[in-house]
PDB file of N, CA and C in Angstrom:
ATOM      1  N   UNK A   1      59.303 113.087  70.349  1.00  0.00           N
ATOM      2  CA  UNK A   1      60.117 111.980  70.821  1.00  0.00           C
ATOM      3  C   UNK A   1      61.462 112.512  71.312  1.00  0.00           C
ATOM      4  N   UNK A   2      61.858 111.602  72.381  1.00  0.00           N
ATOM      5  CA  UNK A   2      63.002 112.451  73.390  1.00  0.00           C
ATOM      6  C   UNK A   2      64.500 111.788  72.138  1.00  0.00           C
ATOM      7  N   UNK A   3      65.181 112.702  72.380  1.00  0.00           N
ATOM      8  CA  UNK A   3      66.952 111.932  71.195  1.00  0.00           C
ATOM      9  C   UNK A   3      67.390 110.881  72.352  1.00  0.00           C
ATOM     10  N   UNK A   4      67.228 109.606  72.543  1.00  0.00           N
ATOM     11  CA  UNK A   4      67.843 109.057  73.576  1.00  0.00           C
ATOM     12  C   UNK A   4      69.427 109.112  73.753  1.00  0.00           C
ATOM     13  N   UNK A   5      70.026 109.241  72.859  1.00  0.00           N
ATOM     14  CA  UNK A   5      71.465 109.886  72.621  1.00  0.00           C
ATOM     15  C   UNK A   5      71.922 110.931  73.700  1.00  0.00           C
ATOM     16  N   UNK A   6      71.130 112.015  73.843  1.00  0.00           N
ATOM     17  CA  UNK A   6      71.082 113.012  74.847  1.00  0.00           C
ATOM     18  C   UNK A   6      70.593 113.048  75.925  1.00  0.00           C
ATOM     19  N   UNK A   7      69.628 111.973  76.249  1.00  0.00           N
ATOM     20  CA  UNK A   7      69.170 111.926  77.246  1.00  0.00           C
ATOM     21  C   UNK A   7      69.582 111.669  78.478  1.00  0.00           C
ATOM     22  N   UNK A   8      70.403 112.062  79.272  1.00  0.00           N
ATOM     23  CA  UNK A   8      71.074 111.282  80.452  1.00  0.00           C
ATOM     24  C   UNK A   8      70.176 110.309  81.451  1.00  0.00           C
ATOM     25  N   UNK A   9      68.692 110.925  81.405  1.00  0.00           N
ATOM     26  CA  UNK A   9      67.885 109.620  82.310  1.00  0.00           C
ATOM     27  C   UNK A   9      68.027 108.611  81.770  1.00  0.00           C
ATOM     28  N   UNK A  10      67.486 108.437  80.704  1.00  0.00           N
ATOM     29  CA  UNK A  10      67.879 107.594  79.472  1.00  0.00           C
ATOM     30  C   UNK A  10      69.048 106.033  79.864  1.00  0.00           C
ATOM     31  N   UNK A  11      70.245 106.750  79.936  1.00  0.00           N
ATOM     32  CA  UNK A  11      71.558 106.106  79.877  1.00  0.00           C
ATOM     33  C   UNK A  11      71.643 105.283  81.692  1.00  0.00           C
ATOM     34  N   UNK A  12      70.936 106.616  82.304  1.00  0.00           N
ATOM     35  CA  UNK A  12      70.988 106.447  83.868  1.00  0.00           C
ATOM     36  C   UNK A  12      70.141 104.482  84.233  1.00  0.00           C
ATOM     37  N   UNK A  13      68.945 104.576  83.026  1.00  0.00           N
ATOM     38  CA  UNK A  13      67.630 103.800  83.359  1.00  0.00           C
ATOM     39  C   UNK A  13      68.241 102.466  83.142  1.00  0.00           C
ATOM     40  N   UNK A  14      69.114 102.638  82.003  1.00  0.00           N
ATOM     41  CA  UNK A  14      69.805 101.110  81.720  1.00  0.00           C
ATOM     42  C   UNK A  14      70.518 100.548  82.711  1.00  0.00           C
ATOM     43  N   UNK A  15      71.705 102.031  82.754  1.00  0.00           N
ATOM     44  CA  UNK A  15      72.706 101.127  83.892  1.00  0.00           C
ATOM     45  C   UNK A  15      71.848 100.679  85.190  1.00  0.00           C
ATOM     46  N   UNK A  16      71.095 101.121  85.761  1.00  0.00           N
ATOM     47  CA  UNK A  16      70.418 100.303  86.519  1.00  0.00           C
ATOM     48  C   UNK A  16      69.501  99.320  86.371  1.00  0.00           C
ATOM     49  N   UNK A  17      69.306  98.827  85.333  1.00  0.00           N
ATOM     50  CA  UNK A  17      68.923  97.868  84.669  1.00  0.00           C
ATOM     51  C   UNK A  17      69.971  96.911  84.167  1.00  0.00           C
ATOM     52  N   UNK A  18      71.180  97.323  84.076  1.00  0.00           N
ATOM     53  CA  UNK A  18      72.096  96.476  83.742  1.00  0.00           C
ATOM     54  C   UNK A  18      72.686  95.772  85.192  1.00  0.00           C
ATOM     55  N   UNK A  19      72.440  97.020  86.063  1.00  0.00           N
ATOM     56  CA  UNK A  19      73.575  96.629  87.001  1.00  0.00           C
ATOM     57  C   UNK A  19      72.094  95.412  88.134  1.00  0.00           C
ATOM     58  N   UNK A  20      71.043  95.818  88.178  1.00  0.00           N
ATOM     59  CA  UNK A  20      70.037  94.270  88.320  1.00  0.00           C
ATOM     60  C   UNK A  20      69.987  92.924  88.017  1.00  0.00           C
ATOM     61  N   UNK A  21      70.510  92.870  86.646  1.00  0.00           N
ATOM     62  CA  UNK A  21      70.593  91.740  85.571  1.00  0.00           C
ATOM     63  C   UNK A  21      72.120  91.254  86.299  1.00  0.00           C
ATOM     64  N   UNK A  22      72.903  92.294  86.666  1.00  0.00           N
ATOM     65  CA  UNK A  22      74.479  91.571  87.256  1.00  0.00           C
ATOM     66  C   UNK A  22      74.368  90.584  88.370  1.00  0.00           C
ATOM     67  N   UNK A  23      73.527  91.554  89.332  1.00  0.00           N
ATOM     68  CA  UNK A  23      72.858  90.962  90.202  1.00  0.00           C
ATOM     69  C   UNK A  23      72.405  89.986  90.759  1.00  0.00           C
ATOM     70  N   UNK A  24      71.675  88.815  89.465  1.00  0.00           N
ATOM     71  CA  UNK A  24      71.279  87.964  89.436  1.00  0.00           C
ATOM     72  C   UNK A  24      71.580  86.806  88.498  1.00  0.00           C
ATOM     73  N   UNK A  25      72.739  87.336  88.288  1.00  0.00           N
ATOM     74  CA  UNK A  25      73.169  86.322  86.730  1.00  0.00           C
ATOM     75  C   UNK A  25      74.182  85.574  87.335  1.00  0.00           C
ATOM     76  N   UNK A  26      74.463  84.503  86.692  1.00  0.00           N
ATOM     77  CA  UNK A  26      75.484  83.615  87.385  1.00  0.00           C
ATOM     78  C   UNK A  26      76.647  83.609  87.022  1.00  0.00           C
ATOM     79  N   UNK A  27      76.914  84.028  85.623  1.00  0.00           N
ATOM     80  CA  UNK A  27      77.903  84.279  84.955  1.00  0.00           C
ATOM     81  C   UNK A  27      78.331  85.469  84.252  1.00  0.00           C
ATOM     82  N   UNK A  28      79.206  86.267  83.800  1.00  0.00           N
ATOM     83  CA  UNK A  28      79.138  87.542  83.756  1.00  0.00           C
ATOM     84  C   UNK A  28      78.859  88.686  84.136  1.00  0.00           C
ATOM     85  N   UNK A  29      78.748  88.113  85.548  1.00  0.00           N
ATOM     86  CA  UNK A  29      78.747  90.110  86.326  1.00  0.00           C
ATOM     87  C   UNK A  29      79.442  90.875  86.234  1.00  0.00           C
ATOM     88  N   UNK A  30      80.713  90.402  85.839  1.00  0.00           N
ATOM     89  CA  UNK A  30      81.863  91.719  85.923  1.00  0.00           C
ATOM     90  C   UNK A  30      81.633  92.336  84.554  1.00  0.00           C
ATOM     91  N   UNK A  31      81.084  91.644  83.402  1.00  0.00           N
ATOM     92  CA  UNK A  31      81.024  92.445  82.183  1.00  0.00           C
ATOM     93  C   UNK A  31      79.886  93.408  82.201  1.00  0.00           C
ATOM     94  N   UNK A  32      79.033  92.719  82.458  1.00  0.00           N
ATOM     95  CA  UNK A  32      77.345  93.191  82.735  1.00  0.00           C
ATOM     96  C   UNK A  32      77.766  94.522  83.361  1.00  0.00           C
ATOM     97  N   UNK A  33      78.908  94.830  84.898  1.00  0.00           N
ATOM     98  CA  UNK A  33      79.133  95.992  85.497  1.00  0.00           C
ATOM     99  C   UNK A  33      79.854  96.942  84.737  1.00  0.00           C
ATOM    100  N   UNK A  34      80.539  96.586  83.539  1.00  0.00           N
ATOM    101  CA  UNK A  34      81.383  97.707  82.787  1.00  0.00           C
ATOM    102  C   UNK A  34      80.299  97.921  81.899  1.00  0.00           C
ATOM    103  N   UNK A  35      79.403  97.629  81.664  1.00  0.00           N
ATOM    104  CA  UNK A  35      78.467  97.637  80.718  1.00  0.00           C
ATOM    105  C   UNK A  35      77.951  98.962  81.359  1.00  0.00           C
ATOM    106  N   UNK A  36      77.069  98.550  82.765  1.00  0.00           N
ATOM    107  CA  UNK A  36      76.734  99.554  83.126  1.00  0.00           C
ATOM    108  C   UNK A  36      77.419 100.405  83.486  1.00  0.00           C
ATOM    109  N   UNK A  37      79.102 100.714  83.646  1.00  0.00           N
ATOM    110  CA  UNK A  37      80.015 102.103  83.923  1.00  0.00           C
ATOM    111  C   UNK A  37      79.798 102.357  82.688  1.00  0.00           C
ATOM    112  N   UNK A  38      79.762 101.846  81.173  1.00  0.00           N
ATOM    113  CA  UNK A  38      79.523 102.556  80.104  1.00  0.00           C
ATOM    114  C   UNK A  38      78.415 103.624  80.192  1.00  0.00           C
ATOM    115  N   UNK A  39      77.468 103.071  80.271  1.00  0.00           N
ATOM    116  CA  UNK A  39      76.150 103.737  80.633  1.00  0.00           C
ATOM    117  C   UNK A  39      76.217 104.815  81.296  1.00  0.00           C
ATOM    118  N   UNK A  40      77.001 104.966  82.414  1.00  0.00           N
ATOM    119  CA  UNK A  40      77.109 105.855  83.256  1.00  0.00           C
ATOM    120  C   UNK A  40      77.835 106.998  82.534  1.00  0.00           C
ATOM    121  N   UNK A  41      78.808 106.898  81.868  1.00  0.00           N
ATOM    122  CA  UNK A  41      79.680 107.498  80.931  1.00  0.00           C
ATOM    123  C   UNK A  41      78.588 107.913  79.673  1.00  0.00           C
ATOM    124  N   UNK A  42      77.988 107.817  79.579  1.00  0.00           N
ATOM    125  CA  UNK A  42      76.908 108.086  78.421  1.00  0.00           C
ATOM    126  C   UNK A  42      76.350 109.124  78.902  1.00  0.00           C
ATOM    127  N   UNK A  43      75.703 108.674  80.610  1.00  0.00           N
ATOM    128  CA  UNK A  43      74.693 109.655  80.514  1.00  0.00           C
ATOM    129  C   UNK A  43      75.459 111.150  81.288  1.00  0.00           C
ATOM    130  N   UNK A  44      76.713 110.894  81.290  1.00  0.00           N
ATOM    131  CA  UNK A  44      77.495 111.637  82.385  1.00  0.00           C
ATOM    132  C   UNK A  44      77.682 113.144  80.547  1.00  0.00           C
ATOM    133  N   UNK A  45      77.882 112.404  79.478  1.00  0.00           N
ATOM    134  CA  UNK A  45      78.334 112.765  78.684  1.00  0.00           C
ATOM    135  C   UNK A  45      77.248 113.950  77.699  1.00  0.00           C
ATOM    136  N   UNK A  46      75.679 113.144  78.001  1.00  0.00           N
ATOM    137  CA  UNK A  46      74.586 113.594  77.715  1.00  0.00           C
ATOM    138  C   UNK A  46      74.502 114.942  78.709  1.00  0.00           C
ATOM    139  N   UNK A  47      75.115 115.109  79.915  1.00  0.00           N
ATOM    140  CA  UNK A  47      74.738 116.047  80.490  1.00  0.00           C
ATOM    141  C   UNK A  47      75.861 116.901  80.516  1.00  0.00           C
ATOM    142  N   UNK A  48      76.672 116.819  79.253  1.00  0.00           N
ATOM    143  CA  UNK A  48      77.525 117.900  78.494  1.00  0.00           C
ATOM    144  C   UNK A  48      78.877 117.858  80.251  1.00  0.00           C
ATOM    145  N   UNK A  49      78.847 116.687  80.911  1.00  0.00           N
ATOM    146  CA  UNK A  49      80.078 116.618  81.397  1.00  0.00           C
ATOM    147  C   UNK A  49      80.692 115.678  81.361  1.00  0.00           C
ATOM    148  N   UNK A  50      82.370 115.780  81.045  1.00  0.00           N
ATOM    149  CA  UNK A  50      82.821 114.817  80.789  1.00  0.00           C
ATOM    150  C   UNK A  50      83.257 113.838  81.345  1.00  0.00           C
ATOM    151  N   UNK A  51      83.606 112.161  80.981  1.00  0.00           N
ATOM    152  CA  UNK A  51      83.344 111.625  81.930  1.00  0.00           C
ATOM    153  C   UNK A  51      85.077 111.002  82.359  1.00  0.00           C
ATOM    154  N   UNK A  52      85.291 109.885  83.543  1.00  0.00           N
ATOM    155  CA  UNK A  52      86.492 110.299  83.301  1.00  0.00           C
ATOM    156  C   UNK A  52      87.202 108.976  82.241  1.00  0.00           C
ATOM    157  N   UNK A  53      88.034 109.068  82.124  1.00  0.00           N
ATOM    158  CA  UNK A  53      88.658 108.349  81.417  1.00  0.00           C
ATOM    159  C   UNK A  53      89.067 106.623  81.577  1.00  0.00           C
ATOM    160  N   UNK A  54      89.062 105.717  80.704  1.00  0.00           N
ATOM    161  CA  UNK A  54      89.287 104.388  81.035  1.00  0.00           C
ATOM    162  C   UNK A  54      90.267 104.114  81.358  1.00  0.00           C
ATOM    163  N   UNK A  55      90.554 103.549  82.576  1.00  0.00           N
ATOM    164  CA  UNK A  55      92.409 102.723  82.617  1.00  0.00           C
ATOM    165  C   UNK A  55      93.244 102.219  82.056  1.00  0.00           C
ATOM    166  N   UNK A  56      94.267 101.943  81.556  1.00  0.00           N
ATOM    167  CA  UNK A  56      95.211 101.375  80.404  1.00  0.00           C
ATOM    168  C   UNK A  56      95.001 100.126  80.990  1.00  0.00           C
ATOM    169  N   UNK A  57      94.522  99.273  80.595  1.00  0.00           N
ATOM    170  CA  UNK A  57      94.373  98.020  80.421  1.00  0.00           C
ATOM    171  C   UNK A  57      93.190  97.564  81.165  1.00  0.00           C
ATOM    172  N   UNK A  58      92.148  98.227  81.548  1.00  0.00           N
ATOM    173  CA  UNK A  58      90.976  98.174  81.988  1.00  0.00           C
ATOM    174  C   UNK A  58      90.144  97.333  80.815  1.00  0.00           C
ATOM    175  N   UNK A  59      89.998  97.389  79.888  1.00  0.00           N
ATOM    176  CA  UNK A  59      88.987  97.306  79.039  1.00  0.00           C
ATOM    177  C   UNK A  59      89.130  95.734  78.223  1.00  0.00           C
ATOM    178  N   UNK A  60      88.155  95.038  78.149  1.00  0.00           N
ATOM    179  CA  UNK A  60      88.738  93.828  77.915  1.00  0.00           C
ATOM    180  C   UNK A  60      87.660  93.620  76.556  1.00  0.00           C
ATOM    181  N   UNK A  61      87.995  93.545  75.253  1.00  0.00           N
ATOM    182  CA  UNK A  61      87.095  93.658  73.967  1.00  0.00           C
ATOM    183  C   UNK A  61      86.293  92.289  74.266  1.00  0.00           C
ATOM    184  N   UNK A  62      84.922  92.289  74.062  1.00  0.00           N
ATOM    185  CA  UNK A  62      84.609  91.479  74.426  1.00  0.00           C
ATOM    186  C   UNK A  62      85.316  89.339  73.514  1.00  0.00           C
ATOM    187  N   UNK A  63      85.493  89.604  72.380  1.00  0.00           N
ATOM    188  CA  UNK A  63      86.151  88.782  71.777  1.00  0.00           C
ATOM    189  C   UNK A  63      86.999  87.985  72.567  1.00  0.00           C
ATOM    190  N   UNK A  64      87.519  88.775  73.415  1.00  0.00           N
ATOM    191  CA  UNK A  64      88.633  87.993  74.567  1.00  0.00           C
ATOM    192  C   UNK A  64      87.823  87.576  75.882  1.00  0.00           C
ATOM    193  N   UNK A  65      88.551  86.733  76.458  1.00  0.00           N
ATOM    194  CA  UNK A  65      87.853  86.054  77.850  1.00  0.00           C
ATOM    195  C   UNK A  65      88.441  86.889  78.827  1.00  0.00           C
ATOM    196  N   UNK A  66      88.396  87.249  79.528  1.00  0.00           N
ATOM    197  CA  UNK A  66      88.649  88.015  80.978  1.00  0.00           C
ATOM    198  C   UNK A  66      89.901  87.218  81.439  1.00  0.00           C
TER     199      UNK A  66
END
């Protein structure tokens, strides 16, 4: 069994799976899309490079409304 942790296809398969679901959703695309830059950052990270860094005030916990 593959460590999906390490796997960068892995991380790659979601965000494009996430970023589909944005696609077509009526509400929450913009979260759904940081969802998938997470992803991207995962699998960027799995392939032992690093990824770059979040913006100071980019990040919105989800608890809060946009």
């Amino acid at each position: 069994m593959t460590d999906f942790l390490t796997n960068a296809d892995h991380w790659r398969r979601r965000a494009e799976r996430t970023r589909a679901l944005a696609a077509t959703a009526a509400k929450d695309q913009g979260r759904l899309l940081k969802v998938a830059e997470e992803y991207d950052r995962l699998a960027a990270l799995a392939e032992g490079r690093r990824s770059t860094p979040v913006a100071t005030g980019s990040y919105v916990p989800a608890s809060q409304p946009e």
